[in-house]
N, C-alpha and C. Protein backbone atom coordinates (compact mmCIF):
# COMPACT_ATOMS: atom_id res chain seq x y z
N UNK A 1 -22.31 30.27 60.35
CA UNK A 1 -22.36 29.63 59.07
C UNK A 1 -23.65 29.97 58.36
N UNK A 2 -23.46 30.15 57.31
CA UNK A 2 -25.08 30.55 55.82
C UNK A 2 -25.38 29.18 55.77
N UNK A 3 -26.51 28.80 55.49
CA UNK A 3 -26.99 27.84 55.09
C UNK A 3 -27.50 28.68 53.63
N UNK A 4 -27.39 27.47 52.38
CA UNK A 4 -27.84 28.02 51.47
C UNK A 4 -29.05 26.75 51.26
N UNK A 5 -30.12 27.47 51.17
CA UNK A 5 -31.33 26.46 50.68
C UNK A 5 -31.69 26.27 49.00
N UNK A 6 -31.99 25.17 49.07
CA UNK A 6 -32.52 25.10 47.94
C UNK A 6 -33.63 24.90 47.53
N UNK A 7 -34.20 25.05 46.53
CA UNK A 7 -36.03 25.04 46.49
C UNK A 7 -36.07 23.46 46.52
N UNK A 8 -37.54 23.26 46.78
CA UNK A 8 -37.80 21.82 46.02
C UNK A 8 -37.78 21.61 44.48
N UNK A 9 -38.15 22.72 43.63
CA UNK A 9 -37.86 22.49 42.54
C UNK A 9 -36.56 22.07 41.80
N UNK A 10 -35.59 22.24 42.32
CA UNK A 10 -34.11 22.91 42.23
C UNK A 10 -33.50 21.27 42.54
N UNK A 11 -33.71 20.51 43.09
CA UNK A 11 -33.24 19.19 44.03
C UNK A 11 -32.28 18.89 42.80
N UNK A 12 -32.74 18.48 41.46
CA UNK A 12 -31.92 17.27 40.95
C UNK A 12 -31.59 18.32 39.58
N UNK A 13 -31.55 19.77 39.72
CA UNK A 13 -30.19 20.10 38.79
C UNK A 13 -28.93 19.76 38.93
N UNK A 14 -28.36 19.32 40.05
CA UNK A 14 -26.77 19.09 39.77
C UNK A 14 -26.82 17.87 39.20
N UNK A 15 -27.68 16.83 39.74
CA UNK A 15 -27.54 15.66 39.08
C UNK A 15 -27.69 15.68 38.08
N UNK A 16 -28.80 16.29 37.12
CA UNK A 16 -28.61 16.52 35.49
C UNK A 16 -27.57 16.89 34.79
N UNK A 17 -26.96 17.97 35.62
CA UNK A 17 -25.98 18.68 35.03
C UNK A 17 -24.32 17.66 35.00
N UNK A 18 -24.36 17.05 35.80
CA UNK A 18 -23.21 16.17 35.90
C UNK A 18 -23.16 15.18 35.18
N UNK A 19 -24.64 14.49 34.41
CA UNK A 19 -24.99 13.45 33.62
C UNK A 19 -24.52 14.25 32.78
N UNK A 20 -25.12 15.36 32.28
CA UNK A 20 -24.69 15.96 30.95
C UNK A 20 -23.17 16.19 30.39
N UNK A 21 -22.77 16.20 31.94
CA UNK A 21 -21.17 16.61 31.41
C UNK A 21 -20.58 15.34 31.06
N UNK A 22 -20.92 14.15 32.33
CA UNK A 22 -20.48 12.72 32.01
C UNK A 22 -20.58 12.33 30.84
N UNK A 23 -21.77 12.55 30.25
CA UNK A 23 -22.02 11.86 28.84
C UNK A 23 -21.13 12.96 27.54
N UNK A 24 -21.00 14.23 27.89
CA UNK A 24 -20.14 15.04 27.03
C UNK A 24 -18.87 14.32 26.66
N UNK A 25 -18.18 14.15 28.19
CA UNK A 25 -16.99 13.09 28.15
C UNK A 25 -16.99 12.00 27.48
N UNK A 26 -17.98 11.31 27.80
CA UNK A 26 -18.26 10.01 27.16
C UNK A 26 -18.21 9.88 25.56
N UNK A 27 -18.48 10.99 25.38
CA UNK A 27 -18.84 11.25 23.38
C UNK A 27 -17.41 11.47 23.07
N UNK A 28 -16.41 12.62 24.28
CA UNK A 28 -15.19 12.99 23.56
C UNK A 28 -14.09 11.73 23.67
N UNK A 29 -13.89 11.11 24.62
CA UNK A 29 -13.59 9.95 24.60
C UNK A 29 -13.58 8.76 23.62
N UNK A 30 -14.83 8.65 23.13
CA UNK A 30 -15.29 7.34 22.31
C UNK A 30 -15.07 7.79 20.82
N UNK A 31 -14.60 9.53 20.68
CA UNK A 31 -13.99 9.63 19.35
C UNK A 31 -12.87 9.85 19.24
N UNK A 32 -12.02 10.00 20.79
CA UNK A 32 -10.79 9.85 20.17
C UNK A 32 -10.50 8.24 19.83
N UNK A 33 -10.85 7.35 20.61
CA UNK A 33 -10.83 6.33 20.66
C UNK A 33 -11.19 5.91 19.19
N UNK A 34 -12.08 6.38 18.20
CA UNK A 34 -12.28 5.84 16.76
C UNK A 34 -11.18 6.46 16.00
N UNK A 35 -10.86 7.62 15.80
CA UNK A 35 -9.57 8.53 15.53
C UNK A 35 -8.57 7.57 15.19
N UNK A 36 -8.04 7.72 16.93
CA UNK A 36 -6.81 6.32 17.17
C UNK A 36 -6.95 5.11 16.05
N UNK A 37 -8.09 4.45 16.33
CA UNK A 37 -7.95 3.17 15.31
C UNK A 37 -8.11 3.78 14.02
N UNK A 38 -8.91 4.42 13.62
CA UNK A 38 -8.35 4.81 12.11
C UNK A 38 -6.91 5.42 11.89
N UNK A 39 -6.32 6.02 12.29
CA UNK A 39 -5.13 6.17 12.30
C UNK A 39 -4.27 5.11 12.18
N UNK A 40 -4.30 4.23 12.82
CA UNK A 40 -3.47 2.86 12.78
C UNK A 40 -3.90 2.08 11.55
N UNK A 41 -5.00 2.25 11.39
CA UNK A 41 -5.50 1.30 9.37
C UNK A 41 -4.90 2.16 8.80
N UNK A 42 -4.81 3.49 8.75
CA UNK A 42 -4.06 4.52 7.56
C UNK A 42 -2.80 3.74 7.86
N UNK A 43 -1.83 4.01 8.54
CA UNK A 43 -0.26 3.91 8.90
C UNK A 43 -0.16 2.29 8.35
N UNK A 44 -1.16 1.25 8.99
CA UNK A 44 -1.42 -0.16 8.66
C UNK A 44 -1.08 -0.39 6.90
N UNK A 45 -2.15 0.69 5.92
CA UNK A 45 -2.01 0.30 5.09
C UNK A 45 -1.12 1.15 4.18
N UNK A 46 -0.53 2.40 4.59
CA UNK A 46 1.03 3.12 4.05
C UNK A 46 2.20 1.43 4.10
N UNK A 47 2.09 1.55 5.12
CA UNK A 47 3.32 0.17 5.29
C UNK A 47 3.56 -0.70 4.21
N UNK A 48 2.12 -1.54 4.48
CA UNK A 48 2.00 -2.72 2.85
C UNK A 48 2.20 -2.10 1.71
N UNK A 49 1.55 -0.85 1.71
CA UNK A 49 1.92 0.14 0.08
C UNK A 49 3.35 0.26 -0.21
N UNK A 50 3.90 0.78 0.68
CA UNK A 50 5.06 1.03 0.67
C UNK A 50 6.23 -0.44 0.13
N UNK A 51 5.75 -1.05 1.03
CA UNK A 51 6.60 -2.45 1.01
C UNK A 51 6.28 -3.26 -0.17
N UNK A 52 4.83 -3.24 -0.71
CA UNK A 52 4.57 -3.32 -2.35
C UNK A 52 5.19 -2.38 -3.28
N UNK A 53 5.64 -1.33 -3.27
CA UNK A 53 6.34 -0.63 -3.72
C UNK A 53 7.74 -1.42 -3.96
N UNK A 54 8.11 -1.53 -2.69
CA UNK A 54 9.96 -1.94 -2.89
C UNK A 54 9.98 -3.41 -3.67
N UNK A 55 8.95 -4.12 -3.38
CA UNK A 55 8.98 -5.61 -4.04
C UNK A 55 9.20 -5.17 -5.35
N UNK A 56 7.77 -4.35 -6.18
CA UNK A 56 7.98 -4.64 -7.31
C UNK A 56 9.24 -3.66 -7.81
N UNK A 57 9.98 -2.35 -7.12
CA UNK A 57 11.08 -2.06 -7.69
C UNK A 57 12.41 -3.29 -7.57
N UNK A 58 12.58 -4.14 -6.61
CA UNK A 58 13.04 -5.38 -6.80
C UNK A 58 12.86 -6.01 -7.84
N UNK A 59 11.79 -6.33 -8.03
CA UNK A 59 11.50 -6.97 -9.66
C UNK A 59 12.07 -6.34 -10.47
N UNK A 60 11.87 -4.73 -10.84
CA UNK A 60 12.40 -3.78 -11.81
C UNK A 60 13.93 -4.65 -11.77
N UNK A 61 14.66 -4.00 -11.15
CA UNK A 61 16.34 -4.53 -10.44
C UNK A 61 16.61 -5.40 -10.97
N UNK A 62 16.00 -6.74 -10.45
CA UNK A 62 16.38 -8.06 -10.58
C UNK A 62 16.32 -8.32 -12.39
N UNK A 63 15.24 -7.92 -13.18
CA UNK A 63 14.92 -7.39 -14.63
C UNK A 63 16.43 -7.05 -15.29
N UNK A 64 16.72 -5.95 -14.67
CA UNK A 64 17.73 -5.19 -15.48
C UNK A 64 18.48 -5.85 -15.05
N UNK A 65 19.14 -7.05 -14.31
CA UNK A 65 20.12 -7.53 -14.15
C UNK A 65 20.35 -9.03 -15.06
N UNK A 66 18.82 -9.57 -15.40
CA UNK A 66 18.66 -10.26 -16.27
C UNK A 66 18.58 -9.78 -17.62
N UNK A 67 18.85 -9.08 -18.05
CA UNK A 67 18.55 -8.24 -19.10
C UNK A 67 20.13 -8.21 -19.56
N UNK A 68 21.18 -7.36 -18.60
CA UNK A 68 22.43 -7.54 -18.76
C UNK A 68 23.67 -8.27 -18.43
N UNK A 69 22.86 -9.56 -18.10
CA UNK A 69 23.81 -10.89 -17.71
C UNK A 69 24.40 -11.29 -18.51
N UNK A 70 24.35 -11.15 -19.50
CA UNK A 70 24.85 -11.50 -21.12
C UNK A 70 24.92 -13.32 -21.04
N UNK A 71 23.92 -14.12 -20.68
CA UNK A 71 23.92 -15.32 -20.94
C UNK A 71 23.01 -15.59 -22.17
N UNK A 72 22.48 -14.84 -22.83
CA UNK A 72 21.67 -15.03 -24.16
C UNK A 72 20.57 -15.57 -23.45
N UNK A 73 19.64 -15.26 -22.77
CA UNK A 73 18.64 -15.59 -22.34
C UNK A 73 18.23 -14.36 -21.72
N UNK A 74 16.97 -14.40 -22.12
CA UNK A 74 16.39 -12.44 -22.22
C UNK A 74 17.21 -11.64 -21.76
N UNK A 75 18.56 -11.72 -22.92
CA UNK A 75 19.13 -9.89 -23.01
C UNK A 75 18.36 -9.25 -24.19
N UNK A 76 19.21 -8.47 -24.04
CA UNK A 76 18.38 -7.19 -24.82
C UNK A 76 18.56 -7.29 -26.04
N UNK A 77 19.69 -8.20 -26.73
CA UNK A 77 19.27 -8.27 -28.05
C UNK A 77 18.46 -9.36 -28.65
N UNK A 78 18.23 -10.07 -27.59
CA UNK A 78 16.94 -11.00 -27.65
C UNK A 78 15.50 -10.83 -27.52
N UNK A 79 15.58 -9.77 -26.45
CA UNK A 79 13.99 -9.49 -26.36
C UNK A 79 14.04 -8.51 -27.55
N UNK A 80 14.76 -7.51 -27.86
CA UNK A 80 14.65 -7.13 -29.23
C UNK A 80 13.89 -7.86 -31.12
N UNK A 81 14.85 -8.82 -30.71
CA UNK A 81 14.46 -9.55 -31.67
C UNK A 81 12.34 -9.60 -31.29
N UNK A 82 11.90 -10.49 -30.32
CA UNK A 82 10.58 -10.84 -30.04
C UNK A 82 10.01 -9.49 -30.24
N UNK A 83 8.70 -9.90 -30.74
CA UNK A 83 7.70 -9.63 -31.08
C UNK A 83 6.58 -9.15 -29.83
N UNK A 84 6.01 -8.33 -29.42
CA UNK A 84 5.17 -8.30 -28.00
C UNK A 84 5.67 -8.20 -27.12
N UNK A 85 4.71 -8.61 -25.72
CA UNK A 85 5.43 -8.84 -24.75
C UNK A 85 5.99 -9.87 -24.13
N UNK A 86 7.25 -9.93 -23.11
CA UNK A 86 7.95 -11.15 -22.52
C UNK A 86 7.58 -10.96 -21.69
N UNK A 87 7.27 -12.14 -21.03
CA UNK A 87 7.64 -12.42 -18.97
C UNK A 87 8.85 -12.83 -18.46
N UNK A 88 9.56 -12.19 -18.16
CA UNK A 88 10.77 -12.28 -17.76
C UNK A 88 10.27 -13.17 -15.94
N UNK A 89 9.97 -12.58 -15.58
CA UNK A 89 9.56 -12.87 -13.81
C UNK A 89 8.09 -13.31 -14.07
N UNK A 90 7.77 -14.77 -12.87
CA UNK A 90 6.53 -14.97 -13.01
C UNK A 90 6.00 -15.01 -11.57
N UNK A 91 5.29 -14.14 -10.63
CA UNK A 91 5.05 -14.72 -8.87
C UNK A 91 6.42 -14.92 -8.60
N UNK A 92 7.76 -14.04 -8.78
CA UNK A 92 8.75 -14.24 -7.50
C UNK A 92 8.92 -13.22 -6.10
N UNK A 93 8.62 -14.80 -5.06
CA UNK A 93 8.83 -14.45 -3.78
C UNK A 93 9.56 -13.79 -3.60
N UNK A 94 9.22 -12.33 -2.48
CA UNK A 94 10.54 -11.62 -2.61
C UNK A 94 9.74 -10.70 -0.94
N UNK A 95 10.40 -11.08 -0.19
CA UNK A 95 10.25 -10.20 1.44
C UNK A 95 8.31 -10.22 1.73
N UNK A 96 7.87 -11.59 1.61
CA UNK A 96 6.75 -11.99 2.31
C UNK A 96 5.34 -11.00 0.86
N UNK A 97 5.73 -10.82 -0.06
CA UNK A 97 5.00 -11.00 -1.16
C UNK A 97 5.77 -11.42 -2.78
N UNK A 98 5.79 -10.54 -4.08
CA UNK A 98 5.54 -11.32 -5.14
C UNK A 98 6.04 -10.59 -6.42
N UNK A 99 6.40 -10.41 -7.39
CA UNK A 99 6.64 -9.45 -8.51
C UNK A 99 6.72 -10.18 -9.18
N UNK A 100 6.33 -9.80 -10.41
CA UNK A 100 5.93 -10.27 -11.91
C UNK A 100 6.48 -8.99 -12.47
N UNK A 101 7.52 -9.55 -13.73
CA UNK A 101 7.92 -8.47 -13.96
C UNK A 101 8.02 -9.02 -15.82
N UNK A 102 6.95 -7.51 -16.58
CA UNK A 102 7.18 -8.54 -18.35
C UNK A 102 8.10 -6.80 -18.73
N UNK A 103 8.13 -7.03 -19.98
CA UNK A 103 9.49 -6.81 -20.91
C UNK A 103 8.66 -6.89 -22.26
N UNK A 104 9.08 -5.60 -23.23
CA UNK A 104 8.83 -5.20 -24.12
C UNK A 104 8.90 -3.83 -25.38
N UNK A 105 9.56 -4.63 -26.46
CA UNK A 105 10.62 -3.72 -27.15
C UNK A 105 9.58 -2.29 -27.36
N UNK A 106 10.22 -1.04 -27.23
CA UNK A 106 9.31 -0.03 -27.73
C UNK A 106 9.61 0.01 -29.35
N UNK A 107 9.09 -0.40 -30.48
CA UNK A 107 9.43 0.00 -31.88
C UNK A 107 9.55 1.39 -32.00
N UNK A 108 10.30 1.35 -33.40
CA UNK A 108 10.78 2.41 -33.67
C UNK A 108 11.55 3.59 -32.61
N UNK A 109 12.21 2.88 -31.52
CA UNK A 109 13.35 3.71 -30.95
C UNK A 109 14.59 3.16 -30.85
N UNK A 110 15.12 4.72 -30.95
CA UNK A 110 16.76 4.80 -31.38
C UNK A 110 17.39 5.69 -30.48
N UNK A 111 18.37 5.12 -29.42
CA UNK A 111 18.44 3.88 -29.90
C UNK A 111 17.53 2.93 -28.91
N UNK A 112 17.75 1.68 -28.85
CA UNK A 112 16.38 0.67 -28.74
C UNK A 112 16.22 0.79 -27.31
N UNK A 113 15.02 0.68 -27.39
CA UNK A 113 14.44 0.72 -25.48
C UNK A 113 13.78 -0.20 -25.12
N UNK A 114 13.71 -0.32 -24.16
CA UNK A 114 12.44 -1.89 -23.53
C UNK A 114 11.38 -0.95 -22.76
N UNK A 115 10.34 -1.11 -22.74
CA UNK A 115 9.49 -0.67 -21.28
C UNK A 115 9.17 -1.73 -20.37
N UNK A 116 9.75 -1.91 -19.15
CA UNK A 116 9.34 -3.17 -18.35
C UNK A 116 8.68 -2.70 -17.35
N UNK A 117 7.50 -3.49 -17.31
CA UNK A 117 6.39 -3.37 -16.13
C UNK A 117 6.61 -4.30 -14.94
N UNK A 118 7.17 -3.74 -13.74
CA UNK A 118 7.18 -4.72 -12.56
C UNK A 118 5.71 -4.74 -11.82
N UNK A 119 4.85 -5.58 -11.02
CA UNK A 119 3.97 -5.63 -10.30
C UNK A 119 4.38 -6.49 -9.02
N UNK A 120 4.09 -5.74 -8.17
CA UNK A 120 4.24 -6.38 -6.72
C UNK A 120 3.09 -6.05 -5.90
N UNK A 121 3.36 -7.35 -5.25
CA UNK A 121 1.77 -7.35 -4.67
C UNK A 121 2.50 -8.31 -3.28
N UNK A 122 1.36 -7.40 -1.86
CA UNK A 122 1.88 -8.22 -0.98
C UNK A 122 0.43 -8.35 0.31
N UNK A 123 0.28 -9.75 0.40
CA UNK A 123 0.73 -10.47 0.04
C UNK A 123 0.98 -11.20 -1.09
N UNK A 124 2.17 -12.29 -1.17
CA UNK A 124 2.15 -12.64 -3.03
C UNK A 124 0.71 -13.32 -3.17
N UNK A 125 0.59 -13.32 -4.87
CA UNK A 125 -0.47 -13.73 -5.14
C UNK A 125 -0.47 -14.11 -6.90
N UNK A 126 -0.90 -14.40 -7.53
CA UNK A 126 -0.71 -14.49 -9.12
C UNK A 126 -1.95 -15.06 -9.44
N UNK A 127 -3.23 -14.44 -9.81
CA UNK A 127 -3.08 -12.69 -9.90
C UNK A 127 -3.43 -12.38 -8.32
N UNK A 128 -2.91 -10.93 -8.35
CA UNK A 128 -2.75 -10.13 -7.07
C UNK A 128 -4.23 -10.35 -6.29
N UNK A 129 -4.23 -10.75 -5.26
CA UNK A 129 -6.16 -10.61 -5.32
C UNK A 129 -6.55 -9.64 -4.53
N UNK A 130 -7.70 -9.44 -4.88
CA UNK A 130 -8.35 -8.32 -4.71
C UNK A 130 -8.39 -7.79 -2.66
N UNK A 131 -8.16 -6.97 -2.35
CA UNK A 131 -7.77 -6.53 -0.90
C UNK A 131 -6.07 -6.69 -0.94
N UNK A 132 -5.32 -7.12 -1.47
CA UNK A 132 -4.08 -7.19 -1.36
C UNK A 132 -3.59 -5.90 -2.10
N UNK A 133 -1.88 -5.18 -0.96
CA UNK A 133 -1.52 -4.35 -1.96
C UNK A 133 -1.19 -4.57 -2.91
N UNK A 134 -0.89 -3.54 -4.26
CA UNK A 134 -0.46 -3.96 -5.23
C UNK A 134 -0.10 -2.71 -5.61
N UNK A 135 1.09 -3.07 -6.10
CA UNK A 135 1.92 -1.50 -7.13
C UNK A 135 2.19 -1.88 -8.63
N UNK A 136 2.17 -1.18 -9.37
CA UNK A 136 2.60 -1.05 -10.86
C UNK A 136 3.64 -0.13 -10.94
N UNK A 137 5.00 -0.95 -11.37
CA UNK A 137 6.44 0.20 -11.93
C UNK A 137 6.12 0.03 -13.46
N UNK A 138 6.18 1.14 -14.36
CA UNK A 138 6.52 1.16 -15.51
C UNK A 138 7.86 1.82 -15.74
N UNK A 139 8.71 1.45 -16.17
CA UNK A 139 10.20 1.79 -16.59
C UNK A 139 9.97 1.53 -18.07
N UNK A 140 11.05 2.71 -19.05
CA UNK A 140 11.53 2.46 -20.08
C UNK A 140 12.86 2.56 -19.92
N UNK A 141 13.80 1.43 -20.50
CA UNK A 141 15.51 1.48 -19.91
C UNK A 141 15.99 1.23 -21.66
């Protein structure tokens, strides 16, 4: 059998060298580990966006269905008639947030148009507060 010697100088390179690698690990580790959680706040806050999205196109919906209910209460030849803007929807609950949805004649078109602004915000809120999602639909119908 060889014996391989080592100097006295020489004693505690492996041990350095194994710290160095340990702690290499240690660094690649502790960023996937930050990665990961940012990843999950991105995806976290697509979701609420998203789902603020569908509220206030709900609002849009629910709008145009009040609009053509024909009970004389904001149809269209009523909000026509008004002047500015209407609130048709004020803060309605709708799948764990909120839509506000106003209504307003565009003048001078032919033939006549409304532009209705839905806002959904989740969680609900009136007004939306600040850290909460929130979407803006503008429709002209």
């Amino acid at each position: 059998m060889r014996r391989i010697k080592i100097r006295k100088n020489e004693r505690g390179l492996v041990l350095v060298c194994v710290l160095l690698i340990m702690g290499l690990l240690s660094a690649v580790a502790a960023g996937t580990l930050l990665s990961g959680q940012i990843d999950l706040r991105i995806s976290a806050n697509l979701k609420t966006r998203s789902q603020a999205f569908y509220i206030a196109e709900a609002g849009l919906h629910h709008a145009w269905q009040e609009v053509e209910d024909g009970d004389d209460t904001n149809d269209l030849a009523a909000l026509f008639d008004t002047t500015g803007i209407t609130t048709l929807f004020n803060n309605v609950s709708f799948g764990g947030g909120g839509y506000t949805v106003t209504a307003e004649p565009i003048s001078g078109s032919d033939p006549k148009r409304l532009k209705m602004i839905s806002t959904g915000c989740l969680p609900a809120g009136n007004p939306c507060a600040s850290g909460n999602s929130k979407v803006i639909i503008e429709a002209q119908l």
